[in-house]
N, C-alpha and C. Protein backbone atom coordinates (compact mmCIF):
# COMPACT_ATOMS: atom_id res chain seq x y z
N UNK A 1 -8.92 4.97 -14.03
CA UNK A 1 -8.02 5.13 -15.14
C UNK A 1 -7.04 3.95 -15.15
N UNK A 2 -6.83 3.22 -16.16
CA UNK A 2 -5.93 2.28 -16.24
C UNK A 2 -4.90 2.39 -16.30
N UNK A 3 -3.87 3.61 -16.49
CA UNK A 3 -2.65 3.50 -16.10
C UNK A 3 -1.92 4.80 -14.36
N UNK A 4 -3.11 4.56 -14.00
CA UNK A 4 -3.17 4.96 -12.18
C UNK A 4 -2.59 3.51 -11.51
N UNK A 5 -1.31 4.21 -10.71
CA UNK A 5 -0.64 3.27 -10.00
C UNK A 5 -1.27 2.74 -8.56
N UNK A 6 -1.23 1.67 -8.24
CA UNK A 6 -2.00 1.14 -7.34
C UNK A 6 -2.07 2.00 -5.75
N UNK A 7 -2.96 2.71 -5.30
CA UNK A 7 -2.66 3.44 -4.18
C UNK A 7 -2.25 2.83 -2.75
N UNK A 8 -1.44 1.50 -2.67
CA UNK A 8 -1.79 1.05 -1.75
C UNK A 8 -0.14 0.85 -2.22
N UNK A 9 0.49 1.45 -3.04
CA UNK A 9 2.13 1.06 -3.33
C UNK A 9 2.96 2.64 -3.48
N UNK A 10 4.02 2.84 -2.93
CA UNK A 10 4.47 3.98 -3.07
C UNK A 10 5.37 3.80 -3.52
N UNK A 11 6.29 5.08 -4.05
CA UNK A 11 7.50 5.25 -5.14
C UNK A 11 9.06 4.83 -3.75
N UNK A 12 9.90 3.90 -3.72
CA UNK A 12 10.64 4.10 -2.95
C UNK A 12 11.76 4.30 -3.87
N UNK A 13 12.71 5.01 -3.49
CA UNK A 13 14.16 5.60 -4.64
C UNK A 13 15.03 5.61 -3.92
N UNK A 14 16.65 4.70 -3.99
CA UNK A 14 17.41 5.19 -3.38
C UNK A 14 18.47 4.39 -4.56
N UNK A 15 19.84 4.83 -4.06
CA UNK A 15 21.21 4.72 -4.85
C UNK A 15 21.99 3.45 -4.13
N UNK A 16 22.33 2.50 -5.28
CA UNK A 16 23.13 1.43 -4.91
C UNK A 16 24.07 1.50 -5.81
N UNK A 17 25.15 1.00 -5.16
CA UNK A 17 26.15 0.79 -6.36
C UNK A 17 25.76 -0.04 -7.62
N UNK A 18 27.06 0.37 -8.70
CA UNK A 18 26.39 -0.11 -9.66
C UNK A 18 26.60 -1.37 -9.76
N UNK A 19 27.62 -2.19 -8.93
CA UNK A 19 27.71 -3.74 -9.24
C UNK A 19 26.43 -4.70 -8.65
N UNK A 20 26.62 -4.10 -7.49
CA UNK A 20 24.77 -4.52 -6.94
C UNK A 20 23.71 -4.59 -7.72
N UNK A 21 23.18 -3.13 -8.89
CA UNK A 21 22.44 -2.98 -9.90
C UNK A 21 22.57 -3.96 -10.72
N UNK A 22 23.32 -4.37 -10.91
CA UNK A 22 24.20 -5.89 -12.17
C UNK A 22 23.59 -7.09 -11.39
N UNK A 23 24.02 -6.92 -10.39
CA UNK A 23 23.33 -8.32 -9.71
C UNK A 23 21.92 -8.79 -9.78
N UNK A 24 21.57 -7.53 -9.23
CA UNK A 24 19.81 -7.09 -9.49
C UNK A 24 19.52 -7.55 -10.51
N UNK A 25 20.12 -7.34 -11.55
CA UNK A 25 19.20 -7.35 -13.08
C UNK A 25 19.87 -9.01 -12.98
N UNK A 26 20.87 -9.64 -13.05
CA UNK A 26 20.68 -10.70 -13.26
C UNK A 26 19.56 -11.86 -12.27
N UNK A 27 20.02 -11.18 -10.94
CA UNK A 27 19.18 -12.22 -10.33
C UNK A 27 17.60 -12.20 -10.75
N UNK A 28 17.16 -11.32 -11.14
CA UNK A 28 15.37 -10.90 -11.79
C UNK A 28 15.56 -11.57 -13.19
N UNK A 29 16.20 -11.67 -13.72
CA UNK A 29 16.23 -12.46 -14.69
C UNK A 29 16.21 -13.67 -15.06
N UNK A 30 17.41 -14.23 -14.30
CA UNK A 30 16.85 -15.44 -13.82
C UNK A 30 15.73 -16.24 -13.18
N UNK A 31 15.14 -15.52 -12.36
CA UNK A 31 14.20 -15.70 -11.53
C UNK A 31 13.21 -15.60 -12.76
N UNK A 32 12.82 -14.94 -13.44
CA UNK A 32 12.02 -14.40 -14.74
C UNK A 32 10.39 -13.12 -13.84
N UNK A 33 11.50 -12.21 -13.37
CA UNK A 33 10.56 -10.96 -12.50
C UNK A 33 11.79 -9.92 -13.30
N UNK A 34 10.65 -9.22 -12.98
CA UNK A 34 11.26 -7.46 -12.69
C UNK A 34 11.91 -7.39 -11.79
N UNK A 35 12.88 -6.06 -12.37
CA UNK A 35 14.05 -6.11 -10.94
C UNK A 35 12.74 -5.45 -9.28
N UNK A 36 11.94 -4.93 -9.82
CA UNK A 36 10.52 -4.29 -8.62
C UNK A 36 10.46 -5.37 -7.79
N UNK A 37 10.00 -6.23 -8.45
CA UNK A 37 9.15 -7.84 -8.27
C UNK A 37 10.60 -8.30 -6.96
N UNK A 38 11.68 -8.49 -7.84
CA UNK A 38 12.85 -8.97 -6.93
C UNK A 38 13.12 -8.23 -5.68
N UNK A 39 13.62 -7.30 -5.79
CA UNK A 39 13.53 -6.24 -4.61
C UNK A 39 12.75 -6.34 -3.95
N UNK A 40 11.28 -6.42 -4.07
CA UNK A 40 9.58 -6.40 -3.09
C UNK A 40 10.09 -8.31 -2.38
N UNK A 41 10.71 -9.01 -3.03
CA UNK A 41 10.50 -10.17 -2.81
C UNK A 41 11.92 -9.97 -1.44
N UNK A 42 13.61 -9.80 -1.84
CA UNK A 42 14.26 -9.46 -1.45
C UNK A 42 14.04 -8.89 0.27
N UNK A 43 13.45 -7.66 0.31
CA UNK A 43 12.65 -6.36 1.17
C UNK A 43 11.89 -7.61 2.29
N UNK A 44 10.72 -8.06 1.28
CA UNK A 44 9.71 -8.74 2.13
C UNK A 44 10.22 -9.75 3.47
N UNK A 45 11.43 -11.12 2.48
CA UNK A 45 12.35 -11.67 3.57
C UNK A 45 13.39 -11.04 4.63
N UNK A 46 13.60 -9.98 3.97
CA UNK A 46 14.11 -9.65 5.24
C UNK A 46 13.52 -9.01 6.66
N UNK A 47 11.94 -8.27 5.98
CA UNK A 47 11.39 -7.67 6.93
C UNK A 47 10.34 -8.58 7.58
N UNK A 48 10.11 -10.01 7.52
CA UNK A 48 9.12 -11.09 7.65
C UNK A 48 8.31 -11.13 8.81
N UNK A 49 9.40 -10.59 10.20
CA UNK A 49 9.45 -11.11 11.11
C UNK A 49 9.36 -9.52 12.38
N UNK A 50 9.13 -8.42 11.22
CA UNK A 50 9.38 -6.96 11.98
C UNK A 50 7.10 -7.37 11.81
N UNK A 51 6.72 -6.76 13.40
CA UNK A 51 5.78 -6.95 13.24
C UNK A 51 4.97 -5.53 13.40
N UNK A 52 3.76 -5.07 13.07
CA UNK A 52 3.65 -3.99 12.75
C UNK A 52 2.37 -3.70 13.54
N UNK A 53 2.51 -2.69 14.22
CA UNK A 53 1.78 -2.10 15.47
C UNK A 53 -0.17 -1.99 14.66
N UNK A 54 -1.00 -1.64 15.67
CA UNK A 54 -2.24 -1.35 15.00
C UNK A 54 -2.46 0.08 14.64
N UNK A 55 -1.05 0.93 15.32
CA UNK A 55 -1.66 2.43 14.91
C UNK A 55 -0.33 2.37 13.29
N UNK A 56 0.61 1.77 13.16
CA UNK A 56 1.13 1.33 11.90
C UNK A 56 0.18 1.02 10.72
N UNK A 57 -0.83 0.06 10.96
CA UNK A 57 -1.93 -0.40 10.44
C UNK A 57 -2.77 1.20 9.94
N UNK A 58 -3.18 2.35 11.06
CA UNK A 58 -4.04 2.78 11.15
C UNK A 58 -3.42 4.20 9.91
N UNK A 59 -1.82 4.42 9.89
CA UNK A 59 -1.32 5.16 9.79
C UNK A 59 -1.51 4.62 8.11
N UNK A 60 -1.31 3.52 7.76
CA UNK A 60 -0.98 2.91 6.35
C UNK A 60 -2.64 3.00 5.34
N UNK A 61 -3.43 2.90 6.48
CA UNK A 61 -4.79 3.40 5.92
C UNK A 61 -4.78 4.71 5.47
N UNK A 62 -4.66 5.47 6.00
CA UNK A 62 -5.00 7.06 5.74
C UNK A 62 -3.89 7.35 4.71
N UNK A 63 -2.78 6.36 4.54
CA UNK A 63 -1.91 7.14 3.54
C UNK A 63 -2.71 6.43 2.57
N UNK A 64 -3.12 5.48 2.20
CA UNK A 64 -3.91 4.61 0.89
C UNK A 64 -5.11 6.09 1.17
N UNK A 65 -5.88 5.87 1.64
CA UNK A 65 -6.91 6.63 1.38
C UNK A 65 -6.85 7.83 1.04
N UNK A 66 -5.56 8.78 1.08
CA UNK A 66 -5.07 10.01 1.37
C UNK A 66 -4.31 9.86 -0.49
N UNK A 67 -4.40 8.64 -0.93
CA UNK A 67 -3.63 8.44 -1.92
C UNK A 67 -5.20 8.06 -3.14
N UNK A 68 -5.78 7.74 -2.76
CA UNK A 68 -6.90 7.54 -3.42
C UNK A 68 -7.95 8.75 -3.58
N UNK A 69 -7.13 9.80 -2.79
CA UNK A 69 -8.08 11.40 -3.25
C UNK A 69 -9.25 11.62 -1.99
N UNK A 70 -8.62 11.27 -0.76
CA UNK A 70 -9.56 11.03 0.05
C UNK A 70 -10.76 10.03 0.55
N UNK A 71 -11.71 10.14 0.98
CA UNK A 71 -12.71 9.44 1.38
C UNK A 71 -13.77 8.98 -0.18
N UNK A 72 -13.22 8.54 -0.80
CA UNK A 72 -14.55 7.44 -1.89
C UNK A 72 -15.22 6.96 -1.26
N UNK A 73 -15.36 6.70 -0.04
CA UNK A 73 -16.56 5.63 0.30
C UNK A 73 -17.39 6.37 1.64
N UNK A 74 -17.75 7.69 1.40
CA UNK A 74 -18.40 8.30 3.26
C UNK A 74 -19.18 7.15 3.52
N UNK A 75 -19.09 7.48 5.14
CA UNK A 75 -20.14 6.73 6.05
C UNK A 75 -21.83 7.21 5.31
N UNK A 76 -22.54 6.25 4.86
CA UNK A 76 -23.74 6.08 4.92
C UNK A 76 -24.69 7.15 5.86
N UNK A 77 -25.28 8.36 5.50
CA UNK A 77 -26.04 8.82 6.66
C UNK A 77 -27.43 8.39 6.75
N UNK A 78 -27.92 8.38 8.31
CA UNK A 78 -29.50 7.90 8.23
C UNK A 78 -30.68 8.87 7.60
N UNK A 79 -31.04 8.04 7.02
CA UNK A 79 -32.23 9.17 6.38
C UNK A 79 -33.15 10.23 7.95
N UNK A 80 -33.68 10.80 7.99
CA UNK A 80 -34.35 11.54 8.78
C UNK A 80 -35.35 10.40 9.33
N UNK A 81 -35.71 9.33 8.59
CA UNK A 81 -36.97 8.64 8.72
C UNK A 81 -36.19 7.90 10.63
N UNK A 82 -35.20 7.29 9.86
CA UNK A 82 -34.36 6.44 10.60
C UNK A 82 -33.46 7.17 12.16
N UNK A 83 -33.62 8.58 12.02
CA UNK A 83 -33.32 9.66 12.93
C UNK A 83 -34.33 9.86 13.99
N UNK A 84 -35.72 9.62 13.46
CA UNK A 84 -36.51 10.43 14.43
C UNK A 84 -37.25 8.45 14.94
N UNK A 85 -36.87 7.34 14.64
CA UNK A 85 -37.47 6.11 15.23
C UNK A 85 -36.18 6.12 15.83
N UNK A 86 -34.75 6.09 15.90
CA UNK A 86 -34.04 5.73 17.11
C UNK A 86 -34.28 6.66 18.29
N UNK A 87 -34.64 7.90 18.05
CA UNK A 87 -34.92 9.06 18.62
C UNK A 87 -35.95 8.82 19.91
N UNK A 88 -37.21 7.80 19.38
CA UNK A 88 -38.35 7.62 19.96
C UNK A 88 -38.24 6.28 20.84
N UNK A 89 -37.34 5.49 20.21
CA UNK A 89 -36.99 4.25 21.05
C UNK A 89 -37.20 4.19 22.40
């Protein structure tokens, strides 16, 4: 569906003052982004250098996939053919 938000991005919400908000909108403006775009850009430099574990990694999968309605892609099973020749190996 084309207006399904990317599952690999989540909703973050929190309260800033409103002169900060002013800033926001000008500095995205200038820049010629969305205040999103600025903030993600903002966020990103500051967090550049925080490095992120493999079960972080493992945890960020299952929320995408968990966000995509589960498993779209199962593991491939072997046909029976392919069951009973490793079987005989």
């Amino acid at each position: 569906m084309p207006n399904q938000p990317s599952p690999d991005k989540v909703v973050l919400s929190f309260m800033v003052p409103r002169p900060l908000k002013r800033r926001i909108q000008i500095l995205a403006k200038g820049r010629g982004e969305s205040m999103s775009e600025t903030i993600i850009a903002i966020l990103t430099n500051a967090t550049i250098n925080i490095e992120l574990s493999p079960e972080d990694y493992i945890l960020i999968a299952k929320a995408i996939q968990s966000a995509q309605g589960g498993n779209q892609h199962p593991t491939p099973r072997r046909s029976s053919d392919e069951s009973s020749e490793s079987s005989q190996g």
